[in-house]
C-alpha atoms as a PDB file:
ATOM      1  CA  UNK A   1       0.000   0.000   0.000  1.00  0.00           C
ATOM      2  CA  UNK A   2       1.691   3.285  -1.139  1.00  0.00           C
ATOM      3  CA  UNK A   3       0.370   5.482   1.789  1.00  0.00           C
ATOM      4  CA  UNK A   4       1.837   8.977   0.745  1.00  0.00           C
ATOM      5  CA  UNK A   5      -0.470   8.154  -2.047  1.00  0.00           C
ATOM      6  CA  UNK A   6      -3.309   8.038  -0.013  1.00  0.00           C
ATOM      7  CA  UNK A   7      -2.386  10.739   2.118  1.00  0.00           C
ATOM      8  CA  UNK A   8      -2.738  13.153  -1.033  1.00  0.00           C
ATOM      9  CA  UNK A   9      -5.365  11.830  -2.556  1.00  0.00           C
ATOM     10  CA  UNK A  10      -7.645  12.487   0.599  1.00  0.00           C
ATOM     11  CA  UNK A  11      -6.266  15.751   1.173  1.00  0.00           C
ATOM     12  CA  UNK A  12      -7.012  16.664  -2.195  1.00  0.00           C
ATOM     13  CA  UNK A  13     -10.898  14.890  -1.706  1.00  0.00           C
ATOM     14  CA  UNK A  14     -11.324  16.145   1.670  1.00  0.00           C
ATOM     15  CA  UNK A  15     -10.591  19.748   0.226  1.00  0.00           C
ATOM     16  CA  UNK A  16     -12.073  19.517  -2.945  1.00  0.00           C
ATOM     17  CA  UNK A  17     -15.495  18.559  -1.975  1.00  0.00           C
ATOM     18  CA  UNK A  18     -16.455  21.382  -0.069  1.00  0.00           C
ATOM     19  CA  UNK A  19     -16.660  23.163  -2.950  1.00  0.00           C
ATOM     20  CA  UNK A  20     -19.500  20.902  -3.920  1.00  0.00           C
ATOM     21  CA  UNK A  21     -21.063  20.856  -0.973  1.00  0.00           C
ATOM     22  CA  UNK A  22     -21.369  24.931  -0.552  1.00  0.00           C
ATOM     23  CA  UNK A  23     -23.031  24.654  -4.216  1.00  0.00           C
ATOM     24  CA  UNK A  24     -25.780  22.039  -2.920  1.00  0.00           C
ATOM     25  CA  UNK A  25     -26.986  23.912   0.071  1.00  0.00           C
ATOM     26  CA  UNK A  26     -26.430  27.542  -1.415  1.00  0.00           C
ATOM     27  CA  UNK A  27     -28.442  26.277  -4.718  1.00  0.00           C
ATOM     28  CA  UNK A  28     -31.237  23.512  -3.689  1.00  0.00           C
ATOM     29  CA  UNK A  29     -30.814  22.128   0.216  1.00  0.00           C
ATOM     30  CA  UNK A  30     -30.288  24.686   1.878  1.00  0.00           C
ATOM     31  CA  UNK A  31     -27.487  24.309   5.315  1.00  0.00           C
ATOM     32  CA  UNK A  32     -29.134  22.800   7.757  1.00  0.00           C
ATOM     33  CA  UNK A  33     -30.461  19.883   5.059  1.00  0.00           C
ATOM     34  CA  UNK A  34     -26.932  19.539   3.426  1.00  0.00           C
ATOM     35  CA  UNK A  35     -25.474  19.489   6.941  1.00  0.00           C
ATOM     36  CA  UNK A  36     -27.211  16.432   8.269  1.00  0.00           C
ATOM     37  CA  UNK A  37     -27.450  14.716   4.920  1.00  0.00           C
ATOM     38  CA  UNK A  38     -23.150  15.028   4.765  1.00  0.00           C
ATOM     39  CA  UNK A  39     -23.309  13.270   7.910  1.00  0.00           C
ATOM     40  CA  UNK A  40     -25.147  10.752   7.352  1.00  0.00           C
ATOM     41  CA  UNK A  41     -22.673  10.521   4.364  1.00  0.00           C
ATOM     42  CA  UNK A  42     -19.459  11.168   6.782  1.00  0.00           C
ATOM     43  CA  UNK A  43     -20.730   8.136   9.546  1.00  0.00           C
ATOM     44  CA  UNK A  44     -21.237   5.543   6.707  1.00  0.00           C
ATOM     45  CA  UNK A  45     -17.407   6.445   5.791  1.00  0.00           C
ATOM     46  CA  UNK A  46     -16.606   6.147   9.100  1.00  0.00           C
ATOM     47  CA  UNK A  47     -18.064   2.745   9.611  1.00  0.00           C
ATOM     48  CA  UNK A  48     -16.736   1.736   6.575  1.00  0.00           C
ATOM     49  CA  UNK A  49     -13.508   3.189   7.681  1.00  0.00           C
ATOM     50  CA  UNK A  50     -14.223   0.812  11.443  1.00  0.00           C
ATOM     51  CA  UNK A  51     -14.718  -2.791   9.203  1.00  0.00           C
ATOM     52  CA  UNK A  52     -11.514  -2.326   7.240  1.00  0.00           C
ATOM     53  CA  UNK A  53      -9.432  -2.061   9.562  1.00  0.00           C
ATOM     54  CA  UNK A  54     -11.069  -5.372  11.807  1.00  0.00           C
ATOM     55  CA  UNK A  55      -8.474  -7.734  12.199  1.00  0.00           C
ATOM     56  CA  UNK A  56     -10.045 -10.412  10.199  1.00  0.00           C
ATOM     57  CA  UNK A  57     -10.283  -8.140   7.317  1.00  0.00           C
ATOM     58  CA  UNK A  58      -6.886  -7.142   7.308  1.00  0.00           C
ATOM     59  CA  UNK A  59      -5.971 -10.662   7.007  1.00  0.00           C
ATOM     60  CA  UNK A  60      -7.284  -9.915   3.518  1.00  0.00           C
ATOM     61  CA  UNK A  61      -4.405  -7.197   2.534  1.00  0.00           C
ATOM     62  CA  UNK A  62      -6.521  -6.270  -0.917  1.00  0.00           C
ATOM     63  CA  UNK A  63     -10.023  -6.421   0.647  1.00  0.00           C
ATOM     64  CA  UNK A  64      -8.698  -4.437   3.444  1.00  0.00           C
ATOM     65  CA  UNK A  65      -7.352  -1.696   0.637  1.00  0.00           C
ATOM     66  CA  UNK A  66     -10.123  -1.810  -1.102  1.00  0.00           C
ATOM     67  CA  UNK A  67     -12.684  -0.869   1.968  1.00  0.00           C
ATOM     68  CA  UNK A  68     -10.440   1.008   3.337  1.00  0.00           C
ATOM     69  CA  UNK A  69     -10.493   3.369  -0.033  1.00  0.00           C
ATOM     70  CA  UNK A  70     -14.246   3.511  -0.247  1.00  0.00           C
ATOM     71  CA  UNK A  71     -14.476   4.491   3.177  1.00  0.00           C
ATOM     72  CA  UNK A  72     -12.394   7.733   2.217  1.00  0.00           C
ATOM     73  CA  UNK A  73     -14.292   8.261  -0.800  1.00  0.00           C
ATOM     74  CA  UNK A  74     -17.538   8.423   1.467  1.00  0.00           C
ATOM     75  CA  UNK A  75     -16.520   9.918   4.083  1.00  0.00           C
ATOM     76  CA  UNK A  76     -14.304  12.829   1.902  1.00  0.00           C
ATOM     77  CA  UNK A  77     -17.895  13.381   0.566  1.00  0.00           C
ATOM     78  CA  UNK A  78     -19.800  14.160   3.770  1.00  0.00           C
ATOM     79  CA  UNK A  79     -16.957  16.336   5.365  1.00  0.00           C
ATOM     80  CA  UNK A  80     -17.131  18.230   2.071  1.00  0.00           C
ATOM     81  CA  UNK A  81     -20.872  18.715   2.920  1.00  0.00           C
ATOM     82  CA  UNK A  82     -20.276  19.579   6.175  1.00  0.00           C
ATOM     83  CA  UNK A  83     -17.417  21.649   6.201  1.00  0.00           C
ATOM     84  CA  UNK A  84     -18.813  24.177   3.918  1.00  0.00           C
ATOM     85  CA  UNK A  85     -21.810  24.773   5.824  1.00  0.00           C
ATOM     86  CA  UNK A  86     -20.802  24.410   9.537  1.00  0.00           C
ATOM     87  CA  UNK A  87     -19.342  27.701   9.909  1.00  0.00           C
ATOM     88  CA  UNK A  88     -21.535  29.544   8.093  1.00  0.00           C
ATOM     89  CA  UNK A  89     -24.437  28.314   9.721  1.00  0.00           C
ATOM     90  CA  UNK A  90     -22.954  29.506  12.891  1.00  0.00           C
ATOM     91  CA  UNK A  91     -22.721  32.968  11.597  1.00  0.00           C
ATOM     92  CA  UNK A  92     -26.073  32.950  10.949  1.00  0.00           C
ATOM     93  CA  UNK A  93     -27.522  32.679  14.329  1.00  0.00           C
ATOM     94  CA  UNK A  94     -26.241  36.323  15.048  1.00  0.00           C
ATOM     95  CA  UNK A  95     -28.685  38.494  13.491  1.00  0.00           C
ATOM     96  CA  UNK A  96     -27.359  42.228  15.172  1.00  0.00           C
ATOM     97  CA  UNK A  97     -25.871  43.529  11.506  1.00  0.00           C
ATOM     98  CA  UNK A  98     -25.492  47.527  13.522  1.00  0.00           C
ATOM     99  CA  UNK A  99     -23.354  48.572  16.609  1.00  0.00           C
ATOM    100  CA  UNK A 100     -25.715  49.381  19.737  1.00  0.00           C
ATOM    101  CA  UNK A 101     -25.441  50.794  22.946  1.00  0.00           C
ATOM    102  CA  UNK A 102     -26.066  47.958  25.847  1.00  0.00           C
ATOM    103  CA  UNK A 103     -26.403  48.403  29.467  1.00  0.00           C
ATOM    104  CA  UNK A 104     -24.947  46.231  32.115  1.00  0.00           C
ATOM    105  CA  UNK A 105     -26.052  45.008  35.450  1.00  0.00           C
ATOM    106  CA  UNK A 106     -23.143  47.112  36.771  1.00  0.00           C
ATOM    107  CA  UNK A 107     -24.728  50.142  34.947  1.00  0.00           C
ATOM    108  CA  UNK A 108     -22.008  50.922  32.274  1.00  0.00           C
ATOM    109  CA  UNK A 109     -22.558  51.384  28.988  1.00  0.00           C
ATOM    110  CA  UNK A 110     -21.026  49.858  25.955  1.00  0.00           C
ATOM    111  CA  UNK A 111     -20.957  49.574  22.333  1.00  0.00           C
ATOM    112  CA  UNK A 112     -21.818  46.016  21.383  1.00  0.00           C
ATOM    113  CA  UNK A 113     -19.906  45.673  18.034  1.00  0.00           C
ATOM    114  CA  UNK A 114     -21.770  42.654  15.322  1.00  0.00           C
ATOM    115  CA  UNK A 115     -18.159  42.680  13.715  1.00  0.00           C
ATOM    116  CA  UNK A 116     -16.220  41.591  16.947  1.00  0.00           C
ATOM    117  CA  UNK A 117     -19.288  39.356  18.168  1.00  0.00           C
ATOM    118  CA  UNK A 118     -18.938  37.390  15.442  1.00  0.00           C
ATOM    119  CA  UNK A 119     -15.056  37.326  15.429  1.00  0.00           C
ATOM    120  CA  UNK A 120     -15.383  36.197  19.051  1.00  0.00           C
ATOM    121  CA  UNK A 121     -18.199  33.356  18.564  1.00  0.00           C
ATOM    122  CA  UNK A 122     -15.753  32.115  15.534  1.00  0.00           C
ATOM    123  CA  UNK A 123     -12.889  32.108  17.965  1.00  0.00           C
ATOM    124  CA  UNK A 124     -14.854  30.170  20.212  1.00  0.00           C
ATOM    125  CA  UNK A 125     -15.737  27.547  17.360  1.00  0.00           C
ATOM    126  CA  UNK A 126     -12.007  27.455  16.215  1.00  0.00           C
ATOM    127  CA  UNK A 127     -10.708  26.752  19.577  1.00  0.00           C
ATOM    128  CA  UNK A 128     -13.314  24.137  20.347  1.00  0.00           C
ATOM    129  CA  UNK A 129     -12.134  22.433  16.690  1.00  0.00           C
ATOM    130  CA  UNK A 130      -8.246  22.219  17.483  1.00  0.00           C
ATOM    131  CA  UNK A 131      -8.658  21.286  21.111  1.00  0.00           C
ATOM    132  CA  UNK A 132     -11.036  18.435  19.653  1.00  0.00           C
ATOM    133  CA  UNK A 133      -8.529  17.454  16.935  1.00  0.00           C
ATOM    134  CA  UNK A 134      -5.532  17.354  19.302  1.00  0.00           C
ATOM    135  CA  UNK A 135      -7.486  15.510  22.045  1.00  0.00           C
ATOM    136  CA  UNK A 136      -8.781  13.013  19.073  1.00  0.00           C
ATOM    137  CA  UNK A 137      -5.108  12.792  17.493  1.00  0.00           C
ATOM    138  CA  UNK A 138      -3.587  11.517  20.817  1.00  0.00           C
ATOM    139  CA  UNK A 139      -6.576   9.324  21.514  1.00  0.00           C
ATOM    140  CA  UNK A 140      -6.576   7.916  18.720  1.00  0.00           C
ATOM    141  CA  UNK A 141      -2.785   6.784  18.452  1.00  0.00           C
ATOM    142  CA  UNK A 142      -2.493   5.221  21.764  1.00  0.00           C
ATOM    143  CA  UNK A 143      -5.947   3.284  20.735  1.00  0.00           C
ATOM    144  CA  UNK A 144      -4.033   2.062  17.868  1.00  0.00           C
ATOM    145  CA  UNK A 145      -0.793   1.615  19.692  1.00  0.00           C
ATOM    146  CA  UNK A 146      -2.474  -0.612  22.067  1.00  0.00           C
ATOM    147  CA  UNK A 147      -5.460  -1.715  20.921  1.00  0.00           C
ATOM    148  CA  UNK A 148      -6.023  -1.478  16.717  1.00  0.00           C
ATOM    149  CA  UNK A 149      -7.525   0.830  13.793  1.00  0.00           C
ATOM    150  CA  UNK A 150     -10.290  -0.437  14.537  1.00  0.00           C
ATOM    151  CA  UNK A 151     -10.473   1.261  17.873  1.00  0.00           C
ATOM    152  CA  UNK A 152      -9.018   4.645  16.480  1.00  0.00           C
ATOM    153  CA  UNK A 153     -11.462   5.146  13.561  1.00  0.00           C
ATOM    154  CA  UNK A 154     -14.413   3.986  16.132  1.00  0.00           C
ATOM    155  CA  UNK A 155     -13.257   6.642  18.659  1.00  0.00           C
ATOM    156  CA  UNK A 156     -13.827   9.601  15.960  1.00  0.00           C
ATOM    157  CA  UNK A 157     -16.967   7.768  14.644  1.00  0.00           C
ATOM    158  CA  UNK A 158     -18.343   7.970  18.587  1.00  0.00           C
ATOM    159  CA  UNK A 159     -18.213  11.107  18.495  1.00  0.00           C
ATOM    160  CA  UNK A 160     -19.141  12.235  15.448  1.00  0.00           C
ATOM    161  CA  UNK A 161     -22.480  10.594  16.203  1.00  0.00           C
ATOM    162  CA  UNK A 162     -22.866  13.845  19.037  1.00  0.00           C
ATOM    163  CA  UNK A 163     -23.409  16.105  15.828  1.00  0.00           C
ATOM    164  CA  UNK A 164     -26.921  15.101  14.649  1.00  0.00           C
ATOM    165  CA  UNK A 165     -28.081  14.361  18.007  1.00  0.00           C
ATOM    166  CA  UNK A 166     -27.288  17.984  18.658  1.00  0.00           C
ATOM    167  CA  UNK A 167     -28.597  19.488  15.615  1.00  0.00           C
ATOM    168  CA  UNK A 168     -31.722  17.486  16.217  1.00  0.00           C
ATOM    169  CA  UNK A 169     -32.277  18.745  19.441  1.00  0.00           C
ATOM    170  CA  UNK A 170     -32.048  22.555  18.870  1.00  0.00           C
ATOM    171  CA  UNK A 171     -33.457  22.342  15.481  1.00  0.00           C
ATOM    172  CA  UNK A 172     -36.420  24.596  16.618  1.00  0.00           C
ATOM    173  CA  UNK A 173     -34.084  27.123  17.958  1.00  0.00           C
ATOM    174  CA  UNK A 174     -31.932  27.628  14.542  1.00  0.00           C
ATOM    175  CA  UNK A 175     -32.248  30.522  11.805  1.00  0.00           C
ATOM    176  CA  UNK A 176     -32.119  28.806   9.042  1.00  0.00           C
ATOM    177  CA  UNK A 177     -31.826  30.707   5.666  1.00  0.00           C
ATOM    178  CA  UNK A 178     -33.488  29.311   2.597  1.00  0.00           C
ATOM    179  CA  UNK A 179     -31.311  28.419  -0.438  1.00  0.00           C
ATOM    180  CA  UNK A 180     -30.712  31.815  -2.740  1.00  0.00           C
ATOM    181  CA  UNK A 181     -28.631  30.491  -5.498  1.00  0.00           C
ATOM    182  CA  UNK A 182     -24.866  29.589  -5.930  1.00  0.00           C
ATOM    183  CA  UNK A 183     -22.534  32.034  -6.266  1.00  0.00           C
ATOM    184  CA  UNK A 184     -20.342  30.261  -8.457  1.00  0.00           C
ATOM    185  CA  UNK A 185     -21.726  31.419 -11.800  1.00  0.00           C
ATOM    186  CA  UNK A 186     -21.487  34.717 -10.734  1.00  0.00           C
ATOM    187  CA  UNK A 187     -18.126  34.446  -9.476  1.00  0.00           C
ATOM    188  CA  UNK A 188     -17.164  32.901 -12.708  1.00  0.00           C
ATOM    189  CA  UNK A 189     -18.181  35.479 -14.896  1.00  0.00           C
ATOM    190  CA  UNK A 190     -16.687  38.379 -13.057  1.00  0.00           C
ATOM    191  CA  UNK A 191     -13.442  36.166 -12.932  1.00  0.00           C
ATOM    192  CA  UNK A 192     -13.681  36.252 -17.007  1.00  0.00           C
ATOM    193  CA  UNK A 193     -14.223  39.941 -17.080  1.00  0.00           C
ATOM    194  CA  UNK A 194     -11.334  40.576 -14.922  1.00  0.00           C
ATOM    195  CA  UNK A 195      -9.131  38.316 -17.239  1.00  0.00           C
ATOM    196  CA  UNK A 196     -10.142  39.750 -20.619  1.00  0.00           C
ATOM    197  CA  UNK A 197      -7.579  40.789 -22.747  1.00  0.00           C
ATOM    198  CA  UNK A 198      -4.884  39.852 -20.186  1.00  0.00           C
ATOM    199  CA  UNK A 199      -4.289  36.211 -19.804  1.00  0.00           C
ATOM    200  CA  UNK A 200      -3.120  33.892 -22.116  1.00  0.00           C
ATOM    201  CA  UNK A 201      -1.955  30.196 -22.296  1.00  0.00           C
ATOM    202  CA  UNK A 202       1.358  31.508 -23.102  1.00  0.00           C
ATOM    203  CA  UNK A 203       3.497  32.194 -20.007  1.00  0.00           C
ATOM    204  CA  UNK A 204       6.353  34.559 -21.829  1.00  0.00           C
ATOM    205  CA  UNK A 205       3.675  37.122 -22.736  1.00  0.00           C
ATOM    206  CA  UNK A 206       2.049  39.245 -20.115  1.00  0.00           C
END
């Protein structure tokens, strides 16, 4: 098994899809559908990821390889789904878009500013991510140290199950914005209006 092969070729899935998974929500589903449909997506991946890795499977170096591969393919897919959409949804549960005045229980006033609200609450959501990844990086070695893959993909798979439940649960509570179109065409077209007349296949002319 050539694993630096791997290695790029599900970095290069994992960060290709959510390009393909902003398009779906922004241009039929809508984020909150895309989001739990990419994990169901991302937990079949994951399971598949669990039953390759089984010792009796392994025993089976090409069957092994060949789950193993599918289980990327699936689960590159549902990250890409959710990926795109998690953040975003998050901003969208802050509605203030204008600076107000806000009194405190101490009596003081301040200026409650949308801009650094939202820079905080991402903050928040960014530190939450790495102290889950490093946490899940050092569980998930010593589970394979002493234990097996199995054990180190199920860890991750546990608790990836916590995200639907979650969503779920304070479904009634979201602002959820219906789909208004991909920007991608858009984007596209303003990228060839910015290019014409100045790029060309040949890199000598300028």
């Amino acid at each position: 098994c050539d694993v630096p092969y791997f290695f790029t070729v599900n970095s290069f899935w994992s960060y290709i899809m959510p390009l393909f998974g902003a398009m779906v929500a922004d241009q039929w589903w809508g984020r909150y559908r895309t989001i739990m449909s990419a994990i169901a997506c991302a937990l079949i991946g994951h399971t598949i990821l669990v039953i390759s890795a089984i010792p009796k499977v392994i025993d089976s170096p090409n069957g092994a390889i060949a789950c193993f591969s599918i289980g990327l393919i699936i689960m590159g897919i549902g990250t890409g789904g959710f990926k795109a959409n998690i953040s975003p949804l998050i901003a969208e549960q802050y509605r203030e878009d204008k600076p107000y005045v806000k009194t405190l229980a101490s009596g003081e006033r301040v200026i409650v500013d949308p801009s650094a609200t939202v820079s905080r609450i991402y903050m928040y959501f960014y530190m939450m991510v790495n102290i889950g990844s490093f946490v899940g990086q050092v569980a998930m070695v010593y589970a394979e140290r002493y234990v097996g893959f199995w054990l180190s993909y199920l860890l991750p798979t546990a608790m990836f199950c916590l995200c639907p439940a979650v969503l779920l649960l304070c479904r009634k509570h979201y602002i959820l914005t219906p789909p208004s179109g991909s920007i991608y065409p858009k984007a596209f077209k303003v990228s060839m209006l910015a290019m014409k007349g100045h790029w060309t296949l040949n890199p000598v002319r300028w």
